[in-house]
C-alpha atoms as a PDB file:
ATOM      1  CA  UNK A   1      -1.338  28.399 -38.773  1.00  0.00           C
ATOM      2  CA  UNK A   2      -5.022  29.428 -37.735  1.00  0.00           C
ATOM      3  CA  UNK A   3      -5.284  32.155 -35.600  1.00  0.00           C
ATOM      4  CA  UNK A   4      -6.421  33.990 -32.091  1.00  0.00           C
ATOM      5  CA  UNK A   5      -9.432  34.816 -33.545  1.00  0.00           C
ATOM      6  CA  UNK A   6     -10.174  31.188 -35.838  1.00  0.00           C
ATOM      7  CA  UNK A   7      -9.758  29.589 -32.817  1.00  0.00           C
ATOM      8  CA  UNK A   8     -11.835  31.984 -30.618  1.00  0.00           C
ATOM      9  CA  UNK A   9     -14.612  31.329 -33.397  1.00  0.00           C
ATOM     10  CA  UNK A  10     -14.417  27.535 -33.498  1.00  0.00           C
ATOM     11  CA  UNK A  11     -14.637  27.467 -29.904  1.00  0.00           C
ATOM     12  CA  UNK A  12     -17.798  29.255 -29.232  1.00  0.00           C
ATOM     13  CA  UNK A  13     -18.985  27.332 -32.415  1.00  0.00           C
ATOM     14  CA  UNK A  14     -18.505  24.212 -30.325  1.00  0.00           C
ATOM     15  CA  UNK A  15     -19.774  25.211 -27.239  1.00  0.00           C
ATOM     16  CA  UNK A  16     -23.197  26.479 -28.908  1.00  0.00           C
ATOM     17  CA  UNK A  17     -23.781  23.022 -30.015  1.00  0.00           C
ATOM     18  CA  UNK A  18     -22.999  21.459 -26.594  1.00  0.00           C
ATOM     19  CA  UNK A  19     -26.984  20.659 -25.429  1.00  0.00           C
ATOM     20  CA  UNK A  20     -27.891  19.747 -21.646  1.00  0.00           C
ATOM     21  CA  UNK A  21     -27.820  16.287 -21.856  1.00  0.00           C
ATOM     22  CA  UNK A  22     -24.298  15.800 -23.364  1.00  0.00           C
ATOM     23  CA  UNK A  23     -23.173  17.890 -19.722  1.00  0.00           C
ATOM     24  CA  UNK A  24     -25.127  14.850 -18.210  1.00  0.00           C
ATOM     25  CA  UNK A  25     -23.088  12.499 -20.184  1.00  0.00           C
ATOM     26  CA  UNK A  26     -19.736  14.328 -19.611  1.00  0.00           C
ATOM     27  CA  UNK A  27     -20.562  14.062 -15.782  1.00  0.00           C
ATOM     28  CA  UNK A  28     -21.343  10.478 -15.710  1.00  0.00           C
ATOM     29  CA  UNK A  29     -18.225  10.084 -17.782  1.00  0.00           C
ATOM     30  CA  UNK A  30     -16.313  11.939 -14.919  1.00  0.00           C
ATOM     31  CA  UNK A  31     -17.576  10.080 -12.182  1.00  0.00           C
ATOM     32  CA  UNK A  32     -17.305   6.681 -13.391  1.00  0.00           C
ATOM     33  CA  UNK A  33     -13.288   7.350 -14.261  1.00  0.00           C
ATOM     34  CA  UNK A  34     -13.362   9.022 -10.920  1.00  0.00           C
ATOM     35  CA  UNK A  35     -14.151   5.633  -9.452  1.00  0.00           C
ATOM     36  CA  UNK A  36     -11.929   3.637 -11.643  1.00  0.00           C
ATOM     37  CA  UNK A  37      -9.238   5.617 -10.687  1.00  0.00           C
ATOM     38  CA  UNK A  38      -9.924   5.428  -6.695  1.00  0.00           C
ATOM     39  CA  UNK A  39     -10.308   1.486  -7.541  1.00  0.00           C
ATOM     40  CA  UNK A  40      -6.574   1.229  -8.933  1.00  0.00           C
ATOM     41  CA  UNK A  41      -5.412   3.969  -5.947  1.00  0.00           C
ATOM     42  CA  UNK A  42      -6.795   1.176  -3.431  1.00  0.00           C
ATOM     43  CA  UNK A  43      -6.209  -1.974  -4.639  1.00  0.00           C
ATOM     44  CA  UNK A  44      -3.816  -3.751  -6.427  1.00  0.00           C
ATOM     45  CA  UNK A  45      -5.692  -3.525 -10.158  1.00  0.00           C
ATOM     46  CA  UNK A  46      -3.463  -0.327 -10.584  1.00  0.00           C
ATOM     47  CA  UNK A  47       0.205  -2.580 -10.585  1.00  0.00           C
ATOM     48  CA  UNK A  48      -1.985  -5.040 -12.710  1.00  0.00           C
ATOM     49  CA  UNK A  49      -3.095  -2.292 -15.449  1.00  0.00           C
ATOM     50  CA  UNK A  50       0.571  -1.225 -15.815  1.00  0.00           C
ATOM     51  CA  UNK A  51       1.150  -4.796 -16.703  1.00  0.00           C
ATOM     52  CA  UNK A  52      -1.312  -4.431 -19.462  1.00  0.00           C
ATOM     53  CA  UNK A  53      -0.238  -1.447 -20.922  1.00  0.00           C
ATOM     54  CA  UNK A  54       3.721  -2.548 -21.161  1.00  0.00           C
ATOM     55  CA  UNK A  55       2.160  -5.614 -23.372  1.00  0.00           C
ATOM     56  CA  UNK A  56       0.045  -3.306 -25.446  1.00  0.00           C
ATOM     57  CA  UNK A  57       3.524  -0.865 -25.472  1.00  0.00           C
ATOM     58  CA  UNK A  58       5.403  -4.560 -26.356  1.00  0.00           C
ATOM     59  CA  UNK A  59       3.227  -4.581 -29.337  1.00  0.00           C
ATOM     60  CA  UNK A  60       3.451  -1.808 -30.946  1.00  0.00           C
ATOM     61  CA  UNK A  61       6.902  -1.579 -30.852  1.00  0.00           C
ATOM     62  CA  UNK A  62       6.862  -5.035 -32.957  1.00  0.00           C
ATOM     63  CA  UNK A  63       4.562  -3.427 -35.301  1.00  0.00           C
ATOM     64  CA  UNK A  64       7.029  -0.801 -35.927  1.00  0.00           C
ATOM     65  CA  UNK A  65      10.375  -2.666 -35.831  1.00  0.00           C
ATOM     66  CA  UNK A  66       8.750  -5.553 -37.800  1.00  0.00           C
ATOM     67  CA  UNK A  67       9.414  -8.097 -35.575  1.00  0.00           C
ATOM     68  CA  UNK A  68       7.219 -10.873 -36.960  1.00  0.00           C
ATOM     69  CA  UNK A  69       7.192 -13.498 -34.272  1.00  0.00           C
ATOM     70  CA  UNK A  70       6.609 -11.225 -31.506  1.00  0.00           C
ATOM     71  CA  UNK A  71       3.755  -9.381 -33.163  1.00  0.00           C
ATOM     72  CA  UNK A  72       1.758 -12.580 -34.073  1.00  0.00           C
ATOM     73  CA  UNK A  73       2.240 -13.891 -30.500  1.00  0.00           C
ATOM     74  CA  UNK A  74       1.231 -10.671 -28.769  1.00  0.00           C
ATOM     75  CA  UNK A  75      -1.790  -9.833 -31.116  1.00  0.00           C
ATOM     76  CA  UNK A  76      -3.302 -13.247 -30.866  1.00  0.00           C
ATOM     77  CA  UNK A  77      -2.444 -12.601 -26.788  1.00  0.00           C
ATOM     78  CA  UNK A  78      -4.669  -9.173 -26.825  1.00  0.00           C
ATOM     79  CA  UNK A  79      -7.205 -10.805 -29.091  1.00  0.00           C
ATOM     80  CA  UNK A  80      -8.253 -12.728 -25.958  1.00  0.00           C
ATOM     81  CA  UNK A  81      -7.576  -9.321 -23.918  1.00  0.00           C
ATOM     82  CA  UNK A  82     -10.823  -8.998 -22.864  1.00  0.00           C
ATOM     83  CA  UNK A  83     -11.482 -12.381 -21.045  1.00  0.00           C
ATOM     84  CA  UNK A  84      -8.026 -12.184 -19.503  1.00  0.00           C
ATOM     85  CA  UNK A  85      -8.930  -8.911 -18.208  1.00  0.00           C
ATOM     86  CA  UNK A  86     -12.568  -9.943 -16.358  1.00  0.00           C
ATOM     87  CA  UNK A  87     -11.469 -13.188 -15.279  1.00  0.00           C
ATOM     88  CA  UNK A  88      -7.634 -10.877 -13.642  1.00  0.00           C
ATOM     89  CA  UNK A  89     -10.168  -8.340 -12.512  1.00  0.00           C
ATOM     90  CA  UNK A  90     -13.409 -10.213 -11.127  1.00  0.00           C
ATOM     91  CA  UNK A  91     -12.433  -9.664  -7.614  1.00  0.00           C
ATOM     92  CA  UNK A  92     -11.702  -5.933  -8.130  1.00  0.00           C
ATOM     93  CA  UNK A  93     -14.527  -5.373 -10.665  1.00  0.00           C
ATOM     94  CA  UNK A  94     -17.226  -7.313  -8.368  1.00  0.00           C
ATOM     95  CA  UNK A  95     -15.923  -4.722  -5.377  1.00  0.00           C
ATOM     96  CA  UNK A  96     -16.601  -1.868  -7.600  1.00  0.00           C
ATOM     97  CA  UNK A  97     -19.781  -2.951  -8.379  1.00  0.00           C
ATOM     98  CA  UNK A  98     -20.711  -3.235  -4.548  1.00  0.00           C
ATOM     99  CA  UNK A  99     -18.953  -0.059  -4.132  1.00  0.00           C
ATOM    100  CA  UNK A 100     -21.002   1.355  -6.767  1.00  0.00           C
ATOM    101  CA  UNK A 101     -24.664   0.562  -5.141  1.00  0.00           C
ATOM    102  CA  UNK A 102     -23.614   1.092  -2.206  1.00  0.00           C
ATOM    103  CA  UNK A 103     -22.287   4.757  -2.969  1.00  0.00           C
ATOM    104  CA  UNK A 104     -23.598   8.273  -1.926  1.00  0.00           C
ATOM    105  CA  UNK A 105     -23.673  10.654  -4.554  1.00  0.00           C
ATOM    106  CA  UNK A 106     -22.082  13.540  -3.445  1.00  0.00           C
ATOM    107  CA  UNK A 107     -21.060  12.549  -0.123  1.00  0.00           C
ATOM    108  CA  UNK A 108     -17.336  11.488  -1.087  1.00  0.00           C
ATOM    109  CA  UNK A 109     -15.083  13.902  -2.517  1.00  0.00           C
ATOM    110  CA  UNK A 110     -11.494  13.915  -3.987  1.00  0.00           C
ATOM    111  CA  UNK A 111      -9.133  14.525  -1.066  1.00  0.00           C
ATOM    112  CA  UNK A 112      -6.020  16.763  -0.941  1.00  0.00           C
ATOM    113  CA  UNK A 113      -2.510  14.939  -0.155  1.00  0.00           C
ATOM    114  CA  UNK A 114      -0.675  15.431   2.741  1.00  0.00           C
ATOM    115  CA  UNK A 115       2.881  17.192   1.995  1.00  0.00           C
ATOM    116  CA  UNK A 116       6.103  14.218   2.804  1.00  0.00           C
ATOM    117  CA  UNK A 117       7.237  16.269   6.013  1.00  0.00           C
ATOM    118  CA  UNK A 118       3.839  15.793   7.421  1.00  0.00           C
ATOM    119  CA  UNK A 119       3.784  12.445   6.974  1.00  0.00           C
ATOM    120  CA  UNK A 120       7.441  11.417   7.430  1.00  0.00           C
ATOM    121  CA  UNK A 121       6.869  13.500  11.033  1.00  0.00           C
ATOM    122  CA  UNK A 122       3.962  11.487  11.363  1.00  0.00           C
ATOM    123  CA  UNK A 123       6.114   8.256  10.885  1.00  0.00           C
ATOM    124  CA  UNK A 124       8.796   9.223  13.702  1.00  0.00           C
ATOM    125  CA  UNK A 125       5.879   9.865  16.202  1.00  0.00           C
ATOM    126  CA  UNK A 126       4.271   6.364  14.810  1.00  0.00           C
ATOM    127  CA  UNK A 127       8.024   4.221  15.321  1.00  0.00           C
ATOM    128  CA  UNK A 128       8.073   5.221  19.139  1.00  0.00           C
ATOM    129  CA  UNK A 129       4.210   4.087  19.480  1.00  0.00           C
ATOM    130  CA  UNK A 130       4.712   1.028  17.641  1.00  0.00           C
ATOM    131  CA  UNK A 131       8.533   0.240  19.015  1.00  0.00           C
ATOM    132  CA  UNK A 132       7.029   1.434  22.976  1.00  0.00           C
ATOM    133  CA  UNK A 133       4.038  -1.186  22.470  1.00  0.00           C
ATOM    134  CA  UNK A 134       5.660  -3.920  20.711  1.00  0.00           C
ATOM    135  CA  UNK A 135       7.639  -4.091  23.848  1.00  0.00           C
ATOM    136  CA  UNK A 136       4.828  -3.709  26.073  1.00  0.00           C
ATOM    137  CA  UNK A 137       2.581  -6.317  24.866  1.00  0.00           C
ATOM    138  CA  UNK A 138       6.034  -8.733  24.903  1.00  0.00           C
ATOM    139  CA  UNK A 139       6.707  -8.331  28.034  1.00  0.00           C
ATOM    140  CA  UNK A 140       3.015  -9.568  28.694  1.00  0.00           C
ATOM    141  CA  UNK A 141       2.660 -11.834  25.878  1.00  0.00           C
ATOM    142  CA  UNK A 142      -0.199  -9.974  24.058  1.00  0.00           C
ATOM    143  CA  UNK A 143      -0.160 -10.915  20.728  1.00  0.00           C
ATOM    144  CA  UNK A 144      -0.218  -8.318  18.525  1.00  0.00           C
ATOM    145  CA  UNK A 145      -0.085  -8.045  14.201  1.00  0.00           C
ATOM    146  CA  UNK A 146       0.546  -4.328  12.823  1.00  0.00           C
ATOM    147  CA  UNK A 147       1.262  -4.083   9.242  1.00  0.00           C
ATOM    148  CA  UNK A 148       2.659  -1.238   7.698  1.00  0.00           C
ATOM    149  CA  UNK A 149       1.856  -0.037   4.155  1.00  0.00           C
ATOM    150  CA  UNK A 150       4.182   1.044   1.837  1.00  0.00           C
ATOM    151  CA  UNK A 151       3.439   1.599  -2.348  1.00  0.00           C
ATOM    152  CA  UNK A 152       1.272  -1.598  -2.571  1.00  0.00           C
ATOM    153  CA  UNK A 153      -2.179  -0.490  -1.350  1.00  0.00           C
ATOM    154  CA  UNK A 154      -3.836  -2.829   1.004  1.00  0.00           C
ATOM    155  CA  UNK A 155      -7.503  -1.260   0.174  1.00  0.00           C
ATOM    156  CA  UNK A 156      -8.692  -5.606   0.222  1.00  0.00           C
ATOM    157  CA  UNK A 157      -7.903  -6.159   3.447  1.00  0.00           C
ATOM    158  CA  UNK A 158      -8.775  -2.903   4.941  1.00  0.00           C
ATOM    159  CA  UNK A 159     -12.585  -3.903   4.217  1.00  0.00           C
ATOM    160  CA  UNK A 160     -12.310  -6.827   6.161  1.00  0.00           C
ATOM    161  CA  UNK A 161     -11.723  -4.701   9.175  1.00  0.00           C
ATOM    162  CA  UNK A 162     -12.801  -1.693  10.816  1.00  0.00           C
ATOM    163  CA  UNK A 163     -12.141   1.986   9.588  1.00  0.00           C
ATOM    164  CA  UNK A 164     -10.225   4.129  12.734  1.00  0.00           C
ATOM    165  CA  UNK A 165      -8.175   6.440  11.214  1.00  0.00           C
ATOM    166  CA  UNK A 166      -6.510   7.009  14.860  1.00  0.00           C
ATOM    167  CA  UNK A 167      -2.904   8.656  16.111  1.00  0.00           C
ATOM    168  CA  UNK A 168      -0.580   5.218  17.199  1.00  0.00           C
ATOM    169  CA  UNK A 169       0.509   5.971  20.648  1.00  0.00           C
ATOM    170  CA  UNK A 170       1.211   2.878  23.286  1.00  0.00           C
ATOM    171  CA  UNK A 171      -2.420   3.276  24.844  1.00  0.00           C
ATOM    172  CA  UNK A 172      -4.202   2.830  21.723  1.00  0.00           C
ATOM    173  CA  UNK A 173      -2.914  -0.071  20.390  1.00  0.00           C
ATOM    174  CA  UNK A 174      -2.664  -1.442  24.626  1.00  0.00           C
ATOM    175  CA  UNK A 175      -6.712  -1.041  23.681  1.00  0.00           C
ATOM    176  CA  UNK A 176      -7.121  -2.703  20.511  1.00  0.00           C
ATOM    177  CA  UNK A 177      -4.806  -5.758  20.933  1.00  0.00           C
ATOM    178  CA  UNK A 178      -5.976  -6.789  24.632  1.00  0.00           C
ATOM    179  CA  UNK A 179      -7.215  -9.867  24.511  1.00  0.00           C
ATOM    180  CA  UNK A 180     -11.151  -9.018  25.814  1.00  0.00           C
ATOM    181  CA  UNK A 181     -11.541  -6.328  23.235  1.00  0.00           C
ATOM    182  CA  UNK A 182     -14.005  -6.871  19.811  1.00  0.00           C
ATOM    183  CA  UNK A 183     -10.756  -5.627  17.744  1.00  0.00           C
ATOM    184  CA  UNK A 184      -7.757  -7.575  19.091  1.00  0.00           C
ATOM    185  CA  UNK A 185      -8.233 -10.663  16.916  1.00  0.00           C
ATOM    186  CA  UNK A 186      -6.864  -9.748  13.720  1.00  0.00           C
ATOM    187  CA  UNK A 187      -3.969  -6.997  11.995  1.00  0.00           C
ATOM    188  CA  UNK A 188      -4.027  -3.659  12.400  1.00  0.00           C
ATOM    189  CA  UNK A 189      -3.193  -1.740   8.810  1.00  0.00           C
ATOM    190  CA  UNK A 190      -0.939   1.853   9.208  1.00  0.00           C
ATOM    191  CA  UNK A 191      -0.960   4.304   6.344  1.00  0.00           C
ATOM    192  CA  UNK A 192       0.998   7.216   6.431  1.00  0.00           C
ATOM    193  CA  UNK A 193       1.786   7.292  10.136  1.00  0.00           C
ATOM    194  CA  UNK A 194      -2.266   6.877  11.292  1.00  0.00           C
ATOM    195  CA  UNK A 195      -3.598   3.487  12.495  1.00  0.00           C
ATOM    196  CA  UNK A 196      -6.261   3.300   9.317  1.00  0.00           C
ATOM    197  CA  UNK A 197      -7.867  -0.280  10.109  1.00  0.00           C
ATOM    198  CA  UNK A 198      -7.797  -2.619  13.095  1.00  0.00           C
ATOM    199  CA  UNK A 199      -9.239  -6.372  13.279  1.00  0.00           C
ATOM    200  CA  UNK A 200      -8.438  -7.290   9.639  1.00  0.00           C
ATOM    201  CA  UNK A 201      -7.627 -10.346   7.796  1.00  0.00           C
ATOM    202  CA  UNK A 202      -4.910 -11.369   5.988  1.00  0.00           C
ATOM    203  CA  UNK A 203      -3.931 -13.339   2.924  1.00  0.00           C
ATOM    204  CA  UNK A 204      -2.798 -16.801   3.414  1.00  0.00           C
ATOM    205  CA  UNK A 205       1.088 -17.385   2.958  1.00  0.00           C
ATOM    206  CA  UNK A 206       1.614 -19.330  -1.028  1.00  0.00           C
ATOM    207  CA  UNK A 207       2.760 -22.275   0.650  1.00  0.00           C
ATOM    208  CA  UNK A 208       2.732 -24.063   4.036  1.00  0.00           C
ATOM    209  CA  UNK A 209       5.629 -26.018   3.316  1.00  0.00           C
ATOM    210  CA  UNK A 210       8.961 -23.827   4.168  1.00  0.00           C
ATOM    211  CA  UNK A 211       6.654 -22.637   6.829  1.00  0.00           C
ATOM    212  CA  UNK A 212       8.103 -23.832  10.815  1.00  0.00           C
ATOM    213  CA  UNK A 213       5.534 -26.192  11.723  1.00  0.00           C
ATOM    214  CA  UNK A 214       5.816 -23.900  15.724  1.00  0.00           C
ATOM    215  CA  UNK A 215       4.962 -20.996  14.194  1.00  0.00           C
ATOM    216  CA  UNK A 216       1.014 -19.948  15.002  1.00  0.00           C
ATOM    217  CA  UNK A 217      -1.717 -17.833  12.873  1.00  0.00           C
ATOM    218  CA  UNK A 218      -0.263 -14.534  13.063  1.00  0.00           C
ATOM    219  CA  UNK A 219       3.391 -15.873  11.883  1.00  0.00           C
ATOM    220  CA  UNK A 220       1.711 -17.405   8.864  1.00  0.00           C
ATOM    221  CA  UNK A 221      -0.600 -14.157   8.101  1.00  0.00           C
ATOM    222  CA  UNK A 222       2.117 -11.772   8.289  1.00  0.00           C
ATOM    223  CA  UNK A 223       4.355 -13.830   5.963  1.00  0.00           C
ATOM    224  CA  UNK A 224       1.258 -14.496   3.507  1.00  0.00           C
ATOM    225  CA  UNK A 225       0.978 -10.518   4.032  1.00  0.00           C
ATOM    226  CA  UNK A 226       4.566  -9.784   3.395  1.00  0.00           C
ATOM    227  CA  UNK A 227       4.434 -12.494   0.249  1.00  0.00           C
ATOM    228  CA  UNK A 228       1.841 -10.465  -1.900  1.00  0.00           C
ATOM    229  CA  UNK A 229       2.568  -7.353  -1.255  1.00  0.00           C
ATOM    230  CA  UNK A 230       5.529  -4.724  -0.112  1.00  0.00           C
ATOM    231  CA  UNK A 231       4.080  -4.079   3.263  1.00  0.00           C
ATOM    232  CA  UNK A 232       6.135  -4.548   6.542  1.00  0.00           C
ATOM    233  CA  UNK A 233       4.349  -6.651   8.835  1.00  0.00           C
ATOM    234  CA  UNK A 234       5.202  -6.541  12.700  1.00  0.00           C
ATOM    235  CA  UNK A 235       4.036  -9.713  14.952  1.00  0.00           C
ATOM    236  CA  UNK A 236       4.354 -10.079  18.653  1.00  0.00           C
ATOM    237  CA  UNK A 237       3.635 -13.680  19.588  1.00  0.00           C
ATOM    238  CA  UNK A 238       1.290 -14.652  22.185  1.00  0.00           C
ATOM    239  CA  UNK A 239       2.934 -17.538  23.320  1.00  0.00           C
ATOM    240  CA  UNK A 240       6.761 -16.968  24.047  1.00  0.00           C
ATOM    241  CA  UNK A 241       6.433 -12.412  23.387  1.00  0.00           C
ATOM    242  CA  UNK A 242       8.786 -12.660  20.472  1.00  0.00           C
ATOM    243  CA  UNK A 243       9.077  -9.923  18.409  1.00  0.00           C
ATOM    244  CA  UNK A 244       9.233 -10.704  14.453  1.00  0.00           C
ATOM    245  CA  UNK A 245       9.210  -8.590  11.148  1.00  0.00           C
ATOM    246  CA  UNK A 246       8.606 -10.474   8.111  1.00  0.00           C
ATOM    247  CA  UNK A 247       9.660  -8.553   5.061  1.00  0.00           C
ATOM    248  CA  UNK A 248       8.721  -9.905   1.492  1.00  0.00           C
ATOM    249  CA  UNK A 249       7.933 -13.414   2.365  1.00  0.00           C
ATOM    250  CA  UNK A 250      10.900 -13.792   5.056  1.00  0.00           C
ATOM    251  CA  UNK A 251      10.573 -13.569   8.695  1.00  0.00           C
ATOM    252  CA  UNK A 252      12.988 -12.861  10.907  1.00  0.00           C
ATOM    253  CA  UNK A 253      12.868 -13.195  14.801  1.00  0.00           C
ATOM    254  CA  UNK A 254      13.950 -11.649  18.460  1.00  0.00           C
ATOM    255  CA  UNK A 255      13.919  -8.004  18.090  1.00  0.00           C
ATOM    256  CA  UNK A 256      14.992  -5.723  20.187  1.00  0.00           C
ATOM    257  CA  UNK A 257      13.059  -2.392  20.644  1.00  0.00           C
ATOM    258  CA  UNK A 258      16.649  -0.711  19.642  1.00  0.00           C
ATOM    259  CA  UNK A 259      16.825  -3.589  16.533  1.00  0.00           C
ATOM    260  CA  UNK A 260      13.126  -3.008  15.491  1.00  0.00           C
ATOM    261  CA  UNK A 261      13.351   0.943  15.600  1.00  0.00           C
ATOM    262  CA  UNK A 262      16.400   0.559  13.294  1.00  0.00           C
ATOM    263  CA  UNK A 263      14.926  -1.644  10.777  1.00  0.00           C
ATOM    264  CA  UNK A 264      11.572   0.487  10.896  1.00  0.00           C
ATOM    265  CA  UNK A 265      13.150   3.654   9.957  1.00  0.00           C
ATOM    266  CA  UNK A 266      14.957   1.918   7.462  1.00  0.00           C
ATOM    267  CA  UNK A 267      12.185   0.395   5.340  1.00  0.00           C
ATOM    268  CA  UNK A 268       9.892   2.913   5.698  1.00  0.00           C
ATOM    269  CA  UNK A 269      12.409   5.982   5.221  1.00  0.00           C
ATOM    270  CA  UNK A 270      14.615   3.890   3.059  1.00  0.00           C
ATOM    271  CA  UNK A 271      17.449   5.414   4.783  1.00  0.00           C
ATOM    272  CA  UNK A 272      18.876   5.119   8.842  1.00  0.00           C
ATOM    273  CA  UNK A 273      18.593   8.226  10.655  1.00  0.00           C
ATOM    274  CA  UNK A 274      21.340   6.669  12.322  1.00  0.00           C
ATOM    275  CA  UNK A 275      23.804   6.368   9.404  1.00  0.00           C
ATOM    276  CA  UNK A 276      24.374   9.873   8.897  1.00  0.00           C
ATOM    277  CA  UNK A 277      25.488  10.369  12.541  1.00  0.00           C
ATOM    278  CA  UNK A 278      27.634   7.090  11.979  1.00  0.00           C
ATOM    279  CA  UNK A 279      29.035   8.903   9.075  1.00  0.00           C
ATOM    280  CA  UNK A 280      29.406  11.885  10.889  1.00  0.00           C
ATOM    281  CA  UNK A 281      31.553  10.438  13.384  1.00  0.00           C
ATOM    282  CA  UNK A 282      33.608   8.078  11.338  1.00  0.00           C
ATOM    283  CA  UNK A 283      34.903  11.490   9.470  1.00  0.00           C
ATOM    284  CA  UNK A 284      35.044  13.337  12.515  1.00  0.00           C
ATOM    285  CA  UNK A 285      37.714  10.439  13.799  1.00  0.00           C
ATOM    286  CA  UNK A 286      39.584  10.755  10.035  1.00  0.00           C
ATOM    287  CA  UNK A 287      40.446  14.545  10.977  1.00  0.00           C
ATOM    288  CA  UNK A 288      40.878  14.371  14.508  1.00  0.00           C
ATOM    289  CA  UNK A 289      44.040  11.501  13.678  1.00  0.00           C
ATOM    290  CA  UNK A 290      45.092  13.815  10.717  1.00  0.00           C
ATOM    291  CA  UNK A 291      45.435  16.908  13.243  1.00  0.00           C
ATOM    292  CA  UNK A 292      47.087  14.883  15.735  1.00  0.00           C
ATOM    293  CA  UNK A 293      49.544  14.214  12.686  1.00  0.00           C
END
């Protein structure tokens, strides 16, 4: 076992060879895995690259438990790894490239996450704004799309609209979805309890087909929304006020600010504030009637 002092020595031995231009290289290194790594945070290449690297884990575990069939069929399937992986990434590879020339050196730096009782506070403050507009803008027949983010980011559609970063509260969103304003035509995208986009576009729903033939644009974005990704998308229609959620492809209709408060809390907390109280009161009845006994 080498030593404090052997490895003191080999250290310093290596860092006296280390010349000015490999710190160059190292930097460049940095900063282009710094951007790879903000591309998977923002889009969906990260869910896609996990993908990947379960087949390359499905591989070598066939290597080592000599499993013939699957080994031929999933090194003849990484053989062609590379094309599969420009032509699965050419939408997220030509945005980094844009990114890319279009970037400021030195201008963006890494932020620092928010703490979970920030944000979950955050989120309670952001259910009343969007529960108290939603019925607003239904009582008037403003049509309104929010969509909610949850683990799939929705860094695509975000650049199709325009960058806030605002507090939700009944007034702003009264602003951005009245019908005269440059932002109301389109989604507005919620992150972590802010209002991070308004006036964005949506993904088309898979197919038209099982699709009610009366239901308008914003129906069909927030259920092509909801199809490719986790988010919760909220729509108040224009026509009749209706208040829908549509939730992993399905949409479901005539909420109640008391109904869409509920289901809110419970997708985005993945829990019901409300159940605990239920479940406080269901015991509390259990001992009462055993006291009375």
């Amino acid at each position: 076992m080498p030593s404090f002092q052997d490895i003191k020595y080999a250290f310093f031995s290596l860092m006296s060879t280390i010349e000015f231009n490999d710190i160059i290289d190292l930097l460049a290194l940095s900063y282009i895995v710094y951007l790879l790594l903000k591309l998977m945070r923002e889009t969906r290449a990260g869910q896609l690259i996990k993908g990947v690297l379960l087949l390359v884990a499905a591989y070598l575990v066939s290597m080592i438990f000599k499993l013939d069939v699957m080994e031929y069929i999933l090194g003849n399937a990484l053989d062609v790894g590379l094309l599969a992986m420009l032509i699965l990434f050419q939408p997220e590879i030509r945005r980094a490239l844009e990114q890319f020339g279009q970037t400021k050196f030195g201008i963006n730096l890494i932020g620092i996450g928010n703490s979970s009782n920030d944000i979950k506070y955050r989120w309670n403050t952001a259910i009343d704004a969007i529960c108290d507009s939603c019925v607003e803008l239904s009582a008037s027949c403003t049509g309104a799309l929010i969509v909610i983010e949850r683990k799939t980011p929705l860094g695509e559609q975000i650049e199709t609209g325009t960058v806030m970063n605002a507090i939700p509260s009944k007034e702003v969103f009264g602003n951005i979805f009245y019908p005269k304003t440059p932002l109301h035509d389109g989604a507005v995208i919620m992150r972590d309890g802010l209002i991070l986009a308004a006036a964005c576009f949506l993904p088309r729903p898979k197919s038209d087909v099982a699709i009610a033939k009366n239901l308008g644009s914003r129906h069909r974005a927030a259920i092509g929304m909801s199809e490719n990704s986790d988010a919760v998308v909220i729509v108040v229609s224009e026509e009749t006020g209706q208040i829908s959620i549509a939730i992993n492809g399905v949409l479901t209709r005539d909420y109640t600010r008391t109904k869409l408060r509920y289901v809110l809390e419970k997708e985005i907390f993945n829990e019901s504030p409300d159940d605990d109280n239920t479940n406080k009161k269901v015991i509390s009845s259990i001992l009462g009637r055993r006291k009375k006994k």
